[in-house]
Protein backbone atom coordinates (compact mmCIF):
# COMPACT_ATOMS: atom_id res chain seq x y z
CA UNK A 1 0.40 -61.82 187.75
CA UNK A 2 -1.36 -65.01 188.05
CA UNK A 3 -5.08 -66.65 188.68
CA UNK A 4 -6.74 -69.16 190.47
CA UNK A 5 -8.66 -71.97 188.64
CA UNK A 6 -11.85 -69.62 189.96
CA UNK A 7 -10.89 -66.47 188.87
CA UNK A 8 -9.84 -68.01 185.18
CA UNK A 9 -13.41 -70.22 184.97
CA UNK A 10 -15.44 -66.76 185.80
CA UNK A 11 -13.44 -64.81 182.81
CA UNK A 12 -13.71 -67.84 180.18
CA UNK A 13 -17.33 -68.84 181.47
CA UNK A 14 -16.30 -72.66 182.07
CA UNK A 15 -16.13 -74.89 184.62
CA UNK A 16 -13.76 -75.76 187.08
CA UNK A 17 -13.44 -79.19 186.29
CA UNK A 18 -13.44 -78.07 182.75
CA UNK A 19 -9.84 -76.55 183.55
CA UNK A 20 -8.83 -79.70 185.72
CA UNK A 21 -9.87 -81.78 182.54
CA UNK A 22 -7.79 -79.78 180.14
CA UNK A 23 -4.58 -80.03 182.93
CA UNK A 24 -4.73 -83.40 183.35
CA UNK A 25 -5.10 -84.35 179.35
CA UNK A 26 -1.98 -81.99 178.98
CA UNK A 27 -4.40 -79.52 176.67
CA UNK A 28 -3.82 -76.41 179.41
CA UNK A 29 -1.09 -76.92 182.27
CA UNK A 30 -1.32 -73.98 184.57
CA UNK A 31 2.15 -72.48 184.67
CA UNK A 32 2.03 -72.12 188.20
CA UNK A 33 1.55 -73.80 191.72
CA UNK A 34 0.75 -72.15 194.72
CA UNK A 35 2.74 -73.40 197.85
CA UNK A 36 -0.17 -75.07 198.51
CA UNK A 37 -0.45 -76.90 195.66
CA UNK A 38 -3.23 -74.89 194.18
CA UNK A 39 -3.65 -74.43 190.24
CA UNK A 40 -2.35 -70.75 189.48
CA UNK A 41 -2.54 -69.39 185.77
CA UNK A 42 -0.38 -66.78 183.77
CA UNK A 43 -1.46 -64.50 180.88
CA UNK A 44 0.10 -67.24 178.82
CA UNK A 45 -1.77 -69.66 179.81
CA UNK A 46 -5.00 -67.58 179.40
CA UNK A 47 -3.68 -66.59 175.56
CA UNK A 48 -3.61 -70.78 175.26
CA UNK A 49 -7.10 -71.10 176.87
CA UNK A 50 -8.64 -68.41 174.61
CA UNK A 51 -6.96 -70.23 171.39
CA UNK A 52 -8.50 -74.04 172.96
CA UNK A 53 -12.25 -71.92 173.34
CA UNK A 54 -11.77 -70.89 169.79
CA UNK A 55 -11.42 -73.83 168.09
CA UNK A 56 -13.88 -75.58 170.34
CA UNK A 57 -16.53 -73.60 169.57
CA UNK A 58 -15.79 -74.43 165.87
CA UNK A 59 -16.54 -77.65 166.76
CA UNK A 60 -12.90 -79.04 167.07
CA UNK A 61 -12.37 -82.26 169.20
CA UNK A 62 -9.88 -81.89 172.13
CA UNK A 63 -7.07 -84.06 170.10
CA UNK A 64 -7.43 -81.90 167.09
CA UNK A 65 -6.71 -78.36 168.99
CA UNK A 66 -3.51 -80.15 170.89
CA UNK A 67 -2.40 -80.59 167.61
CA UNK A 68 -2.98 -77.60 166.33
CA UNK A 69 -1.64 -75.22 169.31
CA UNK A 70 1.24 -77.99 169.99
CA UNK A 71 2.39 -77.36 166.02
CA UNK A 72 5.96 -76.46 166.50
CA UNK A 73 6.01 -75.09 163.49
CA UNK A 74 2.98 -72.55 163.95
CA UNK A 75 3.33 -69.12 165.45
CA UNK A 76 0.89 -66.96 166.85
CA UNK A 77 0.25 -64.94 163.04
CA UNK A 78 -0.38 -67.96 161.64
CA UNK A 79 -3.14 -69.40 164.25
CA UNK A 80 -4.65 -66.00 163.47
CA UNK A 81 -4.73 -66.25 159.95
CA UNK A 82 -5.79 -70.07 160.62
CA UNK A 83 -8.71 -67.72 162.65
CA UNK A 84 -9.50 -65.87 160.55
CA UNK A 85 -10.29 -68.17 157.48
CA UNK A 86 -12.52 -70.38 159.44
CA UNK A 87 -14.27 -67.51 160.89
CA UNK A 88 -14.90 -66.18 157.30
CA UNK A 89 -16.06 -69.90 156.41
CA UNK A 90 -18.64 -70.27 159.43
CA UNK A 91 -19.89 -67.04 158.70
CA UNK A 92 -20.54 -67.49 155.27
CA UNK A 93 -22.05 -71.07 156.18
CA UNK A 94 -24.54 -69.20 158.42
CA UNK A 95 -25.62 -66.32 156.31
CA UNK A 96 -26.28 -69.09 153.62
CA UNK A 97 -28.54 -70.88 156.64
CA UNK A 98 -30.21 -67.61 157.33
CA UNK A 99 -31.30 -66.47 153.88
CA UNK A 100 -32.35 -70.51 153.65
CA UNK A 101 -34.52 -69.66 157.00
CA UNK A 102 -36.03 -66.55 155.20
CA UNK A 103 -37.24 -68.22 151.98
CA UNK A 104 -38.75 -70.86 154.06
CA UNK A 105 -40.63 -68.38 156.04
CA UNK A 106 -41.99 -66.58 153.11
CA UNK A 107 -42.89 -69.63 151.50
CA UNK A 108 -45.10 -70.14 154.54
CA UNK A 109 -46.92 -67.52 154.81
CA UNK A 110 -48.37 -66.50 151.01
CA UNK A 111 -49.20 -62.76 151.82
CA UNK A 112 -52.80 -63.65 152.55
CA UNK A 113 -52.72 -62.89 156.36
CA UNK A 114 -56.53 -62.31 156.98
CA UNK A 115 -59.48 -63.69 158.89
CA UNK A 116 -62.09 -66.02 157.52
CA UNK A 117 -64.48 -63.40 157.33
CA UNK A 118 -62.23 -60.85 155.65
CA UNK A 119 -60.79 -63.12 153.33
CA UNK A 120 -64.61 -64.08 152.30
CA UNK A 121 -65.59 -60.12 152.11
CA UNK A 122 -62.04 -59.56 150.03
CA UNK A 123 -62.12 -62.79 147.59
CA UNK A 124 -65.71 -64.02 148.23
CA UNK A 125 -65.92 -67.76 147.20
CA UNK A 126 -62.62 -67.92 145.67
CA UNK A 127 -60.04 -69.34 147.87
CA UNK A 128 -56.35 -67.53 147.54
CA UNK A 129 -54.07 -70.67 149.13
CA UNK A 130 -55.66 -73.20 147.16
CA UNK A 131 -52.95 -72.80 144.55
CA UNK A 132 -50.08 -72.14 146.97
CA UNK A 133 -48.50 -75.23 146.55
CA UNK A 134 -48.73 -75.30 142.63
CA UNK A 135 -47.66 -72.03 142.46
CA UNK A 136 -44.54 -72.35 144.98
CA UNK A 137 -43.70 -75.59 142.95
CA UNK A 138 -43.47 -73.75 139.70
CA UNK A 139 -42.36 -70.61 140.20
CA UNK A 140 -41.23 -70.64 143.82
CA UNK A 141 -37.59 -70.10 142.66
CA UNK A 142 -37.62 -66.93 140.40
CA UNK A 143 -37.24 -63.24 141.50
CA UNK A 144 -40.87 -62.13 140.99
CA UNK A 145 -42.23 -64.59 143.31
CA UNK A 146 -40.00 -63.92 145.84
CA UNK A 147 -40.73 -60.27 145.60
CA UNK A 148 -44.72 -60.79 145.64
CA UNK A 149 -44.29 -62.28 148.76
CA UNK A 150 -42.29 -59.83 150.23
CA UNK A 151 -44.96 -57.46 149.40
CA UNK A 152 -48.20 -59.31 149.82
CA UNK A 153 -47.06 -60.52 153.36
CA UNK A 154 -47.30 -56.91 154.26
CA UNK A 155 -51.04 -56.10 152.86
CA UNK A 156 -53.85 -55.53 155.26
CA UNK A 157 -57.83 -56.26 154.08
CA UNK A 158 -57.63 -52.50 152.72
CA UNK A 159 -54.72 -52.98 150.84
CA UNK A 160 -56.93 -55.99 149.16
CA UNK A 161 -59.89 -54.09 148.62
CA UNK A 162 -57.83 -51.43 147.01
CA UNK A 163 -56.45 -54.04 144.53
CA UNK A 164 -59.98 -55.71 143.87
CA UNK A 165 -61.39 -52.41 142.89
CA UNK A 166 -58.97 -51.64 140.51
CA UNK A 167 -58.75 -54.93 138.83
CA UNK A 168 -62.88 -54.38 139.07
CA UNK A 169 -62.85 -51.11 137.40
CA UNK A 170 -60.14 -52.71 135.00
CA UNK A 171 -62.24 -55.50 134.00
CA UNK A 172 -65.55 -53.33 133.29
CA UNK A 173 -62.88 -50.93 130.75
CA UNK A 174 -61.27 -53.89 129.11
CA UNK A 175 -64.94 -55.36 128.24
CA UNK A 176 -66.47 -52.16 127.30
CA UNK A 177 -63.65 -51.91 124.79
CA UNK A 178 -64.33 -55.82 123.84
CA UNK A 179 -68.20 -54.63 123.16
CA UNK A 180 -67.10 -51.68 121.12
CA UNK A 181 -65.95 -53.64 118.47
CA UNK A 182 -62.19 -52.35 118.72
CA UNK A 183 -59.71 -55.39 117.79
CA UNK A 184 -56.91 -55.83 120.37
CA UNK A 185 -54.24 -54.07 118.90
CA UNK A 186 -56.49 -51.17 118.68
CA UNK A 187 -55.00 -48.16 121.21
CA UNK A 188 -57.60 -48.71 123.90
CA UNK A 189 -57.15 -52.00 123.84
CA UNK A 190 -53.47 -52.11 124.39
CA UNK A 191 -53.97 -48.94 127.15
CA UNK A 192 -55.44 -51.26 128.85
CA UNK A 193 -53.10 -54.32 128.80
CA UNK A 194 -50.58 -51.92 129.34
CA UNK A 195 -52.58 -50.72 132.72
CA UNK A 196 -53.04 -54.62 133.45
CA UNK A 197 -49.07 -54.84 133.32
CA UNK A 198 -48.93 -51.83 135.66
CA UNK A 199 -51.35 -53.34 137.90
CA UNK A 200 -49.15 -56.28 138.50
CA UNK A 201 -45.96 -53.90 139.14
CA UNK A 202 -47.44 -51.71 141.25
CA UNK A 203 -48.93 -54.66 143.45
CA UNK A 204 -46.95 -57.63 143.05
CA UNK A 205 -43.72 -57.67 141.61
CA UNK A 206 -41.78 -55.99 138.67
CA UNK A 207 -43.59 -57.55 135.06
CA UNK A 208 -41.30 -56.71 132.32
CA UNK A 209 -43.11 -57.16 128.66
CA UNK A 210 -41.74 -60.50 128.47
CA UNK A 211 -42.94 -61.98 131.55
CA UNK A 212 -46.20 -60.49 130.78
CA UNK A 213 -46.43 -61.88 127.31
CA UNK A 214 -45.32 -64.94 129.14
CA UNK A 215 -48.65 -63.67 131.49
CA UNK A 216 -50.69 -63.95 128.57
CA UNK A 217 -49.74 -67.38 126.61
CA UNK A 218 -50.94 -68.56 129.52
CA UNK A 219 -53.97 -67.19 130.01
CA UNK A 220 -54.80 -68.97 127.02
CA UNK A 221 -52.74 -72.15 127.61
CA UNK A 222 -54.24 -72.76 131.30
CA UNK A 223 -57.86 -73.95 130.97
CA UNK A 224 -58.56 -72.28 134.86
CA UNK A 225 -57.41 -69.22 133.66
CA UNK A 226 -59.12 -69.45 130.31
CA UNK A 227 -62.55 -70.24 132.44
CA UNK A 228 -61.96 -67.30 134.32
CA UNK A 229 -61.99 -64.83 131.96
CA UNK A 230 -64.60 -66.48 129.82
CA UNK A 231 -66.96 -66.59 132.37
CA UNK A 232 -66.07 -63.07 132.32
CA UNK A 233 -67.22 -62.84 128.60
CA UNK A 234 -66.60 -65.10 125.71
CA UNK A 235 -63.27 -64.80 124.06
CA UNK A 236 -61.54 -62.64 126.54
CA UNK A 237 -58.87 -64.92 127.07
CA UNK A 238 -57.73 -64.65 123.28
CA UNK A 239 -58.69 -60.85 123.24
CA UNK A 240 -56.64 -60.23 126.34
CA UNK A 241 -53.60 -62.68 124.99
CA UNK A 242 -53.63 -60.68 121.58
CA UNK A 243 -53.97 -57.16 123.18
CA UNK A 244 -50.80 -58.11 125.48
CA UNK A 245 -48.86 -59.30 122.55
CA UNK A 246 -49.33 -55.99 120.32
CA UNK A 247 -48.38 -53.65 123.13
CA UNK A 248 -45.46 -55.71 123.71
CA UNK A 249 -44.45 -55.23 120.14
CA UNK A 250 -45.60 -51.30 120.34
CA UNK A 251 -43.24 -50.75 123.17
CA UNK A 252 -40.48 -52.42 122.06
């Protein structure tokens, strides 16, 4: 059975004068003539056509798949091994591309998808991008800040309000212990770093002890986050530093 240069360009989805190019560069002679002259193909010569696509589309030049289907010493097992491996190559390439594209979309967007006026009523004055960059920069590569924002891009405003009130009802326990006069490796005091460390897991990303000792060197370390909590009250920073460290050492 044979097929005219139409029928062959509808199955491949070229051209016609894609097939007229490759017959007169020698890349795809039709077998066949028709008595009146016409182009007629085989199921050979659509076997050959199907290899040229192939390597084409793997961005082969013309001169480079003549060579490689004109190989005397090449058989058909051994173009599809040939196949094969670059098939296993590409795909590889583009899975690498695609989990490239996904990073880059999640360091886009930092899980903070709200309005003006719900990020105002959710963080009030305090803006939640305008560390973004810093924080991409320096920790942009590690596991836990790719899993924060996996999760965070998900939150709604309610989901932010829920985690504001319980770092708000956190806060008020963690002082009241401060005013009691319990040290910080008292057992409220590491309850509550502990809760503080559970906090972060259940909202952000897994915090093993030593990221969160990690957590609080530099709570201390950081002058912003040393403000912060000592506008809370004086000395937190230290208090909350020490309590980390002891329940770190109690649960190890």
């Amino acid at each position: 059975m044979s097929y005219s240069v139409g029928q062959v360009a509808a199955f491949a989805g070229v051209t016609v004068r894609t097939l007229h190019h490759y017959d007169e560069i020698g890349l795809l002679v039709p077998g066949e003539r028709s008595h009146a002259g016409h182009r007629r193909y085989s199921d050979v010569d659509l076997d050959r056509l199907q290899q040229i696509l192939f390597y084409r589309e793997l961005g082969f030049s013309l001169e480079e798949v003549t060579a490689l289907l004109d190989d005397p010493d090449a058989d058909p097992r051994e173009h599809l091994r040939r196949q094969h491996e670059l098939l296993s190559s590409r795909i590889a390439k583009l899975q690498k591309m695609a989990a490239a594209v996904e990073q880059a979309m999640e360091a886009r967007k930092m899980g903070i998808d709200l309005t003006p006026e719900e990020k105002f009523e959710v963080f009030g004055d305090f803006d939640p991008d305008q560390y973004a960059e810093e924080t991409e920069r320096r920790w942009g590569d590690t596991d836990a800040y790719r899993e924060s924002q996996r999760r965070t891009s998900s939150y709604t405003k309610e989901d932010w309000l829920r985690i504001k009130e319980e770092g708000e009802e956190w806060t008020r326990a963690f002082v009241a212990v401060m005013d009691s006069g319990e040290g910080p490796e008292s057992e409220a005091a590491m309850d509550l770093a502990e809760e503080h460390r559970q906090q972060i897991c259940r909202n952000f990303y897994e915090c093993p002890y030593e990221i969160h000792t990690g957590l609080g060197e530099m709570y201390v370390a950081d002058e912003r986050f040393t403000a912060y909590y000592e506008a809370i009250k004086t000395g937190m920073a230290e208090y909350l530093r020490d309590a980390i460290l002891a329940n770190a050492v109690r649960k190890s």
